[in-house]
Protein backbone atom coordinates (compact mmCIF):
# COMPACT_ATOMS: atom_id res chain seq x y z
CA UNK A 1 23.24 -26.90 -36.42
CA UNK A 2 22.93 -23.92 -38.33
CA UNK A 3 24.33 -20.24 -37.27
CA UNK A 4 24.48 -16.63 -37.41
CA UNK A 5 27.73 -15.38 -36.60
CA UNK A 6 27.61 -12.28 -34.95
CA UNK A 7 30.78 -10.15 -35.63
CA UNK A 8 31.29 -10.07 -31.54
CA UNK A 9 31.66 -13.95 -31.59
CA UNK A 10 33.98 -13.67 -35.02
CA UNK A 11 36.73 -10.95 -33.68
CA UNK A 12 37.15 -13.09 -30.10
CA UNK A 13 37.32 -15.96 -32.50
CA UNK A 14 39.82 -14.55 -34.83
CA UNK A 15 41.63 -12.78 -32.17
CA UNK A 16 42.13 -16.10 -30.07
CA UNK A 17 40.66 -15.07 -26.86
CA UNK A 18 39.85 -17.70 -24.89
CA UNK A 19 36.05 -17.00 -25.29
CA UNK A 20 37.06 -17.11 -28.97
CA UNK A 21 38.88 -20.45 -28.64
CA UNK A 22 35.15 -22.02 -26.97
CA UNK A 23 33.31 -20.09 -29.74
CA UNK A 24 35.09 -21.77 -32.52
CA UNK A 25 35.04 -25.30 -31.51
CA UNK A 26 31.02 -24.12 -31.41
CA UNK A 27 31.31 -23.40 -35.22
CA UNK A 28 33.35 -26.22 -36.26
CA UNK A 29 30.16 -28.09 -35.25
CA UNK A 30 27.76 -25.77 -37.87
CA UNK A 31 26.57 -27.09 -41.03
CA UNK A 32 25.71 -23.95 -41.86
CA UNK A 33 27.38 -20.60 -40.72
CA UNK A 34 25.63 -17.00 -42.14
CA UNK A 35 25.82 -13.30 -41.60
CA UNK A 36 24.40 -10.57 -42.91
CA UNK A 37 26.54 -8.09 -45.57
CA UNK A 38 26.68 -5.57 -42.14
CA UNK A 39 29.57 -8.01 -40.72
CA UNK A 40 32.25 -6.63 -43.24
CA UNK A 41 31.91 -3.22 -42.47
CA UNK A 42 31.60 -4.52 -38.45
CA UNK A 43 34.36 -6.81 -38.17
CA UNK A 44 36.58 -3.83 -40.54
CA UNK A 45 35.54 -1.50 -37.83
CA UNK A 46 36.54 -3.71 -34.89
CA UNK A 47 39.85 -4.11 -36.08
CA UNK A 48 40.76 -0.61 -37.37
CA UNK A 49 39.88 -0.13 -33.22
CA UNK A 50 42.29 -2.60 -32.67
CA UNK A 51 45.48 -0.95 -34.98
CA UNK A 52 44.19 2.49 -33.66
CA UNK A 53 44.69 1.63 -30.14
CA UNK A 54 47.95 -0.25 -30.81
CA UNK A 55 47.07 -3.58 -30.32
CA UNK A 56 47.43 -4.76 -33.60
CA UNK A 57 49.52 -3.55 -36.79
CA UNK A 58 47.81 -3.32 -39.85
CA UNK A 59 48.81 -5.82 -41.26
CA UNK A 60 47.74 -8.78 -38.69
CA UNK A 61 44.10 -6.61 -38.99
CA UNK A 62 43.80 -7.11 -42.73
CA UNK A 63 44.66 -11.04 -41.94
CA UNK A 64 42.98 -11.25 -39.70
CA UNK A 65 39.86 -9.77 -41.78
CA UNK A 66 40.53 -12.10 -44.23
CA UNK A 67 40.11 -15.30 -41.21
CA UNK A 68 36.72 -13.94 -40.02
CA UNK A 69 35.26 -13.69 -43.69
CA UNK A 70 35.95 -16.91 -43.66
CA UNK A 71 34.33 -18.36 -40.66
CA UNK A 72 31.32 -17.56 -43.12
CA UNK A 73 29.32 -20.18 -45.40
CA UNK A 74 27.25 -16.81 -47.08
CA UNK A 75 26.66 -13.56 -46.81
CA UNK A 76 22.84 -12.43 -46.89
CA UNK A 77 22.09 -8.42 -48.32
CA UNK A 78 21.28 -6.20 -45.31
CA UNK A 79 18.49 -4.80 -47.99
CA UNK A 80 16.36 -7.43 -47.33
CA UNK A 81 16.51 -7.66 -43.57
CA UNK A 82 15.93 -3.79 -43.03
CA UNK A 83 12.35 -3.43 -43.05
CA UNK A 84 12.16 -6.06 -40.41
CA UNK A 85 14.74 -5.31 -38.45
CA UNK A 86 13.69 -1.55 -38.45
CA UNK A 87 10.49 -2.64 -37.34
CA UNK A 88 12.20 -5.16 -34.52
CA UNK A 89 14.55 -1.92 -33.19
CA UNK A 90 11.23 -0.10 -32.52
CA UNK A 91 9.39 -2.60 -31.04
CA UNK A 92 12.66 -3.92 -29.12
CA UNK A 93 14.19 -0.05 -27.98
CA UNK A 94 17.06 -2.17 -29.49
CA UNK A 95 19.62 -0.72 -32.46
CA UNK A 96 19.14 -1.48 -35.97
CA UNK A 97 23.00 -2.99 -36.32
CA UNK A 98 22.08 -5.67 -34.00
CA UNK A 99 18.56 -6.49 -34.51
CA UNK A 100 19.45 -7.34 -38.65
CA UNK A 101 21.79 -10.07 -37.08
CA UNK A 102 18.33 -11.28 -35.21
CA UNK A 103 16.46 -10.95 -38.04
CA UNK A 104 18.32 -12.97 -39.99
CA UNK A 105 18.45 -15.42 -37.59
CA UNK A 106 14.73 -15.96 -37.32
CA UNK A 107 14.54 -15.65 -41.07
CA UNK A 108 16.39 -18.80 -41.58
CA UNK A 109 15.42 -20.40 -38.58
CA UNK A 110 19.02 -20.47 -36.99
CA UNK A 111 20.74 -19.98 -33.73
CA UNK A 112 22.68 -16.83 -33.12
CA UNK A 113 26.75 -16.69 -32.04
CA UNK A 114 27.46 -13.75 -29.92
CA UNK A 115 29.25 -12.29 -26.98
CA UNK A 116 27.11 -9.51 -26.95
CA UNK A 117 25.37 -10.02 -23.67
CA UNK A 118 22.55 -7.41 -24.16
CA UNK A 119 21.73 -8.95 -27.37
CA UNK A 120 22.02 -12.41 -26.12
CA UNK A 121 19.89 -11.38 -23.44
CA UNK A 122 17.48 -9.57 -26.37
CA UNK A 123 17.25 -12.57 -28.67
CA UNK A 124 16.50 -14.64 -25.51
CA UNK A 125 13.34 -12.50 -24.74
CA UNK A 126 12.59 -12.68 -28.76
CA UNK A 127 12.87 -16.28 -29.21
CA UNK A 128 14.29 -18.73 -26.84
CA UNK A 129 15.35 -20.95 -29.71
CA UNK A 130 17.27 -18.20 -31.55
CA UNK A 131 19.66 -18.63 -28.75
CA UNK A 132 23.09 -20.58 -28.64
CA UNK A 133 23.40 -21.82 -25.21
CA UNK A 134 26.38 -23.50 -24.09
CA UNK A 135 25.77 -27.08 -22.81
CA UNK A 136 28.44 -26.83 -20.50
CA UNK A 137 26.88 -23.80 -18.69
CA UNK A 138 23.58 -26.01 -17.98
C-alpha cells in the first residue's frame, strides 16, 4: 500500500490521539509513505498552534516536528503539483493547500491519510480509490 500523508493524519499521529494511535498502525502497513514539500511548513504551523495555546512547550513541538518528518519515505516539490492542483481548487471550490495533497495522490497513484473530513469527503467525490477507508468501519 502506498500513501500520502496528509499533515492532519501526521499531528494526531505524532500527538498520540487515539485517532492518531489507529492512523499509525495504518502506516506501519505502507510500503511507501509521501507528502508534498507543503507538509513542513503545515505540520510547523500546527504545532506553533499547539505551544501558542499552551498545550505544548516548545520544545516537545520541535520533537515532535522532527517524529512527523519522519513518518515520511519522500518529500515531492509543491512546484510541480501547482498547476494541477490550481486547476483542481477551481474546478473543486476546494483550497489550493489541500487539493496539492490530492494531486499528489493521483499523481502517484496512492491512497490519501487524513482526518480532514471535508477533504476525505472531496477526494471521495474525485476518485473513490484515492481514498483510505478503514476496513473496520465496513
Amino acid at each position: 500500500m502506498r500513501l500520502v500523508l496528509d499533515t492532519s493524519a501526521a499531528a494526531n499521529i505524532v500527538l498520540g490521539t487515539a485517532e492518531g494511535l489507529r492512523l499509525a498502525t495504518v502506516l506501519d502497513q505502507a510500503d511507501w509513505v509521501i507528502a508534498p514539500s507543503l507538509f513542513h511548513s503545515e505540520m510547523g504551523n500546527t504545532l506553533w498552534k499547539s505551544v501558542r495555546f499552551g498545550s505544548l512547550a516548545q520544545d516537545t513541538a520541535l520533537a515532535l516536528y522532527e517524529d512527523a518528518v519522519a513518518l515520511v519515505d519522500e518529500f515531492v516539490a509543491d512546484q510541480s503539483l501547482i498547476i494541477q492542483s490550481i486547476a483542481a481548487a477551481v474546478r473543486h471550490q476546494h483550497p489550493v493547500y489541500d487539493m496539492i495533497f490530492v494531486t499528489l495522490a493521483q499523481r502517484y497513484g496512492c491512497c490519501l491519510l487524513t482526518t480532514d473530513q471535508k477533504l476525505q469527503a472531496l477526494t471521495q467525490r474525485i476518485d473513490p480509490a484515492l481514498c483510505w477507508i478503514d476496513p473496520s468501519s465496513r
